[in-house]
N, C-alpha and C. Protein backbone atom coordinates (compact mmCIF):
# COMPACT_ATOMS: atom_id res chain seq x y z
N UNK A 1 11.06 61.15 7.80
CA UNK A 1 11.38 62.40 8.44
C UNK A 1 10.29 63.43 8.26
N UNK A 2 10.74 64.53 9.26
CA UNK A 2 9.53 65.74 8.66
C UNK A 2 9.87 66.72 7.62
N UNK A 3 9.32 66.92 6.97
CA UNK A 3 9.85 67.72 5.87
C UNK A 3 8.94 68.95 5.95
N UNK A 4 8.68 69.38 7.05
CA UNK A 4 7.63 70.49 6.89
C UNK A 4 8.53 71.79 6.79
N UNK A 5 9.58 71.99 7.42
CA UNK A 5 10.27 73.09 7.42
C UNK A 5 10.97 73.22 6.25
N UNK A 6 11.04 72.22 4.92
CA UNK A 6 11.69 72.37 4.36
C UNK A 6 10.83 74.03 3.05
N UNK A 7 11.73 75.15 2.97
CA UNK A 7 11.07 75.88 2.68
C UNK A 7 12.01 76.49 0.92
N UNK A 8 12.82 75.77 0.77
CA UNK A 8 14.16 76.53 -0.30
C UNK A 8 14.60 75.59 -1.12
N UNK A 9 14.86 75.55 -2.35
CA UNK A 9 15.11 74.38 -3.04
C UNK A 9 16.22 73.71 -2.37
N UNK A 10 17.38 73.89 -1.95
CA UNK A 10 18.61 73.41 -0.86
C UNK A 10 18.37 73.21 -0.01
N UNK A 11 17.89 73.42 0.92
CA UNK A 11 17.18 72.32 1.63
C UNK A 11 16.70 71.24 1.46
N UNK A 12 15.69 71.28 0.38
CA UNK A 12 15.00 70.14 -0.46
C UNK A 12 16.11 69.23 -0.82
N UNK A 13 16.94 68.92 -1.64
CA UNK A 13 18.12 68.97 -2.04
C UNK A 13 18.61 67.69 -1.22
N UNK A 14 19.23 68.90 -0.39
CA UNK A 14 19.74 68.30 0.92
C UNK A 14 19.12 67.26 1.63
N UNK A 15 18.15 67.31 1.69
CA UNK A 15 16.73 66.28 2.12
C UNK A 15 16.74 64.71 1.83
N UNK A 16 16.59 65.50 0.52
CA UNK A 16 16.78 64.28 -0.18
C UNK A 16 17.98 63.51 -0.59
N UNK A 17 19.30 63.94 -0.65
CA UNK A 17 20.64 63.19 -0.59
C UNK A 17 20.32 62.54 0.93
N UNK A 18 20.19 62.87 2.33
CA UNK A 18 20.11 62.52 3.38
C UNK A 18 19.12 61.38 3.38
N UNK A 19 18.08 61.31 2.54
CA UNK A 19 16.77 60.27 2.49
C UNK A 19 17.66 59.21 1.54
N UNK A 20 18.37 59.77 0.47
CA UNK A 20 19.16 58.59 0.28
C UNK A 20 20.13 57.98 0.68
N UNK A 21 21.64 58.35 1.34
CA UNK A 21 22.14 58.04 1.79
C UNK A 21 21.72 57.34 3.63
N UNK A 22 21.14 57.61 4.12
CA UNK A 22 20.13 56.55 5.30
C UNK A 22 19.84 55.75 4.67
N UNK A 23 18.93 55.48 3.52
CA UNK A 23 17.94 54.82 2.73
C UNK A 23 19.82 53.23 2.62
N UNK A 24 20.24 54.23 2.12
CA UNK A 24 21.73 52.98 1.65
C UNK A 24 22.18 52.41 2.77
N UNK A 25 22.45 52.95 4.21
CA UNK A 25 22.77 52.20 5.65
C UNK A 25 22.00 51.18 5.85
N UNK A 26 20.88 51.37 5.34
CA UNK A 26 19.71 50.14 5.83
C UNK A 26 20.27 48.71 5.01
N UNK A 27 19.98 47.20 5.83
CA UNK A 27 20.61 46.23 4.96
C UNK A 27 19.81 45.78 4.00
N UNK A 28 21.22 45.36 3.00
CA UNK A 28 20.47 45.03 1.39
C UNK A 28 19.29 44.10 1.16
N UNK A 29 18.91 43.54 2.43
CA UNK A 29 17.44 42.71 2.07
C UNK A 29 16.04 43.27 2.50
N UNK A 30 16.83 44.10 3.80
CA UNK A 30 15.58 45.50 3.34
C UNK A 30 15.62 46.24 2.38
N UNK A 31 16.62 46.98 1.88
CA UNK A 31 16.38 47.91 0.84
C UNK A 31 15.63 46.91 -0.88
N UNK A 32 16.12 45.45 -0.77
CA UNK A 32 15.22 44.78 -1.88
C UNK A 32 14.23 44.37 -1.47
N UNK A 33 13.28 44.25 -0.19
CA UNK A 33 11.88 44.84 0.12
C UNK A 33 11.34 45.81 -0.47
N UNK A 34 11.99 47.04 -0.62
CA UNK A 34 11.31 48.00 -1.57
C UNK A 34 12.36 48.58 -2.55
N UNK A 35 12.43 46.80 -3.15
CA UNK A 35 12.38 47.39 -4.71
C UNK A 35 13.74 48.06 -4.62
N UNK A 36 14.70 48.79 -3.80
CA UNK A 36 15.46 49.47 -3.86
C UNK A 36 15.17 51.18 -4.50
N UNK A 37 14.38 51.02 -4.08
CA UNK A 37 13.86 52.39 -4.03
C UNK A 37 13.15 53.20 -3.16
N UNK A 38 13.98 54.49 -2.42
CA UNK A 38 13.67 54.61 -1.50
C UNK A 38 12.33 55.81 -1.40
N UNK A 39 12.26 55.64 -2.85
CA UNK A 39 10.34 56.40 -2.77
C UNK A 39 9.89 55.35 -2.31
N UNK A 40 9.70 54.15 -2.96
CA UNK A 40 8.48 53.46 -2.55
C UNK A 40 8.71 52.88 -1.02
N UNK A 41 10.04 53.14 -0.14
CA UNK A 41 10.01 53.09 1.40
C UNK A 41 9.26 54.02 1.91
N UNK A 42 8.93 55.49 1.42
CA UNK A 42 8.84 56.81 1.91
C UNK A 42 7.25 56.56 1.69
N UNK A 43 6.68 55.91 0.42
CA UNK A 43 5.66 55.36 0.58
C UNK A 43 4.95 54.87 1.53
N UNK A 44 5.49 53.57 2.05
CA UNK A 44 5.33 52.64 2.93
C UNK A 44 5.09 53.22 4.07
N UNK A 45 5.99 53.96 4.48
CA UNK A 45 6.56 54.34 6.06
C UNK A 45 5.18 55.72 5.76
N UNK A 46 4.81 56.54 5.00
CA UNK A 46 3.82 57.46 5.11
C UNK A 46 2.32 56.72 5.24
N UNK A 47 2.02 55.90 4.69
CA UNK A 47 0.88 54.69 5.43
C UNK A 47 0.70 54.58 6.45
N UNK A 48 -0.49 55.18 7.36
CA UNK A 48 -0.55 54.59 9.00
C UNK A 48 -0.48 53.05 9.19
N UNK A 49 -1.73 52.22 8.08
CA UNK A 49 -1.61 51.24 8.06
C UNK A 49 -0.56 50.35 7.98
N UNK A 50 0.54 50.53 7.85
CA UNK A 50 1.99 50.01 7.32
C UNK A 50 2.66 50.19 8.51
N UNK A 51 2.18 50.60 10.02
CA UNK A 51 2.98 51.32 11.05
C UNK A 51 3.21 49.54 11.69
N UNK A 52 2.67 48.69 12.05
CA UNK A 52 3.05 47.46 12.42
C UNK A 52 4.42 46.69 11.74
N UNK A 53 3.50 46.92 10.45
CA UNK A 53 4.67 46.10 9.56
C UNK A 53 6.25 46.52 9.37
N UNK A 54 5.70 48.20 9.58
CA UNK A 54 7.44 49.21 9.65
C UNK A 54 7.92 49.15 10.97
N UNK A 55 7.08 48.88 12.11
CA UNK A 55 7.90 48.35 13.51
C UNK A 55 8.67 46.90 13.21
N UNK A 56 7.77 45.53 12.63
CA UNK A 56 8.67 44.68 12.63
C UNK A 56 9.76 44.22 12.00
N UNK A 57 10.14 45.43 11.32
CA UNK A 57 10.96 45.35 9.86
C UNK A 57 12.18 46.30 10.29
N UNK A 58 11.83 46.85 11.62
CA UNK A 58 12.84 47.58 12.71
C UNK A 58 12.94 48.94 12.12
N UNK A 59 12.07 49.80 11.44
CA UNK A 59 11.62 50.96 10.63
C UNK A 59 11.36 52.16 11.72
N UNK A 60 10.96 52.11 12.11
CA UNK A 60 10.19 52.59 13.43
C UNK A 60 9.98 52.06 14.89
N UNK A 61 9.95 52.81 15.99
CA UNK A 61 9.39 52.12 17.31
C UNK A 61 8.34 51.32 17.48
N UNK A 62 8.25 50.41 18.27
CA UNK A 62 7.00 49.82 18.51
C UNK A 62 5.99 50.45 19.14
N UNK A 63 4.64 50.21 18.79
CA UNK A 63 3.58 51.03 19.12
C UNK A 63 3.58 50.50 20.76
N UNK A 64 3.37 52.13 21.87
CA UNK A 64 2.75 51.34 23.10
C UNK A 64 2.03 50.73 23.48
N UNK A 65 2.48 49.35 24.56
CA UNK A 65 1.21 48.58 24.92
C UNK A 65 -0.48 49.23 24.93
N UNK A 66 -1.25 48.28 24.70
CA UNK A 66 -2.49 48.89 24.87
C UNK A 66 -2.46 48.46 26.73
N UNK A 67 -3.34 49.84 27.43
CA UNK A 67 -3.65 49.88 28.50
C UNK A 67 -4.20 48.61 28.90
N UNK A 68 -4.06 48.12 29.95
CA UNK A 68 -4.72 47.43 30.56
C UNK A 68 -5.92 47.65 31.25
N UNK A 69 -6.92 46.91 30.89
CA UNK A 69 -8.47 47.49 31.66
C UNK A 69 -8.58 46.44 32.91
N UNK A 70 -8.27 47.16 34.08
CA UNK A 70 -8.58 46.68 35.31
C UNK A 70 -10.07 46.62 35.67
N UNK A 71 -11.31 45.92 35.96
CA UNK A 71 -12.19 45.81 36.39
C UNK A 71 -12.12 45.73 38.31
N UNK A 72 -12.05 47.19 38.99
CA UNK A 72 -11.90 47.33 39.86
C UNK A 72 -12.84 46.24 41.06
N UNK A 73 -13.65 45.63 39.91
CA UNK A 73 -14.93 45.15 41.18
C UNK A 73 -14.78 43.75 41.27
């Protein structure tokens, strides 16, 4: 999530019960992917490099096709 607006310790708080309780909906062989801990998901998922692996793990959307290069000639 974005946490940029978060500006007040309750909010924060709040944030974070919400990062855990999502974190618990997810199924138990993902959440023992990481360890069961949902820092080291928040980890993962903050990695650009990790953006494939968090699409096929159903984490995130899949990245859009790359364009197709038409050679008009």
């Amino acid at each position: 999530g974005d946490f940029d607006q978060i500006t007040d310790y309750q909010s924060a708080l709040n944030a974070v019960r919400l990062a855990g309780e999502r974190f618990m909906e997810l199924p138990a062989e993902l959440r023992a992917e990481f360890k069961n801990d949902p820092q080291i998901l928040m980890d993962f998922l903050a990695d650009d490099k990790n953006r494939l692996k968090a699409s096929e793990l159903g984490l995130v959307p899949p990245p859009p096709p790359a364009p197709i290069d038409i050679d008009p000639a």
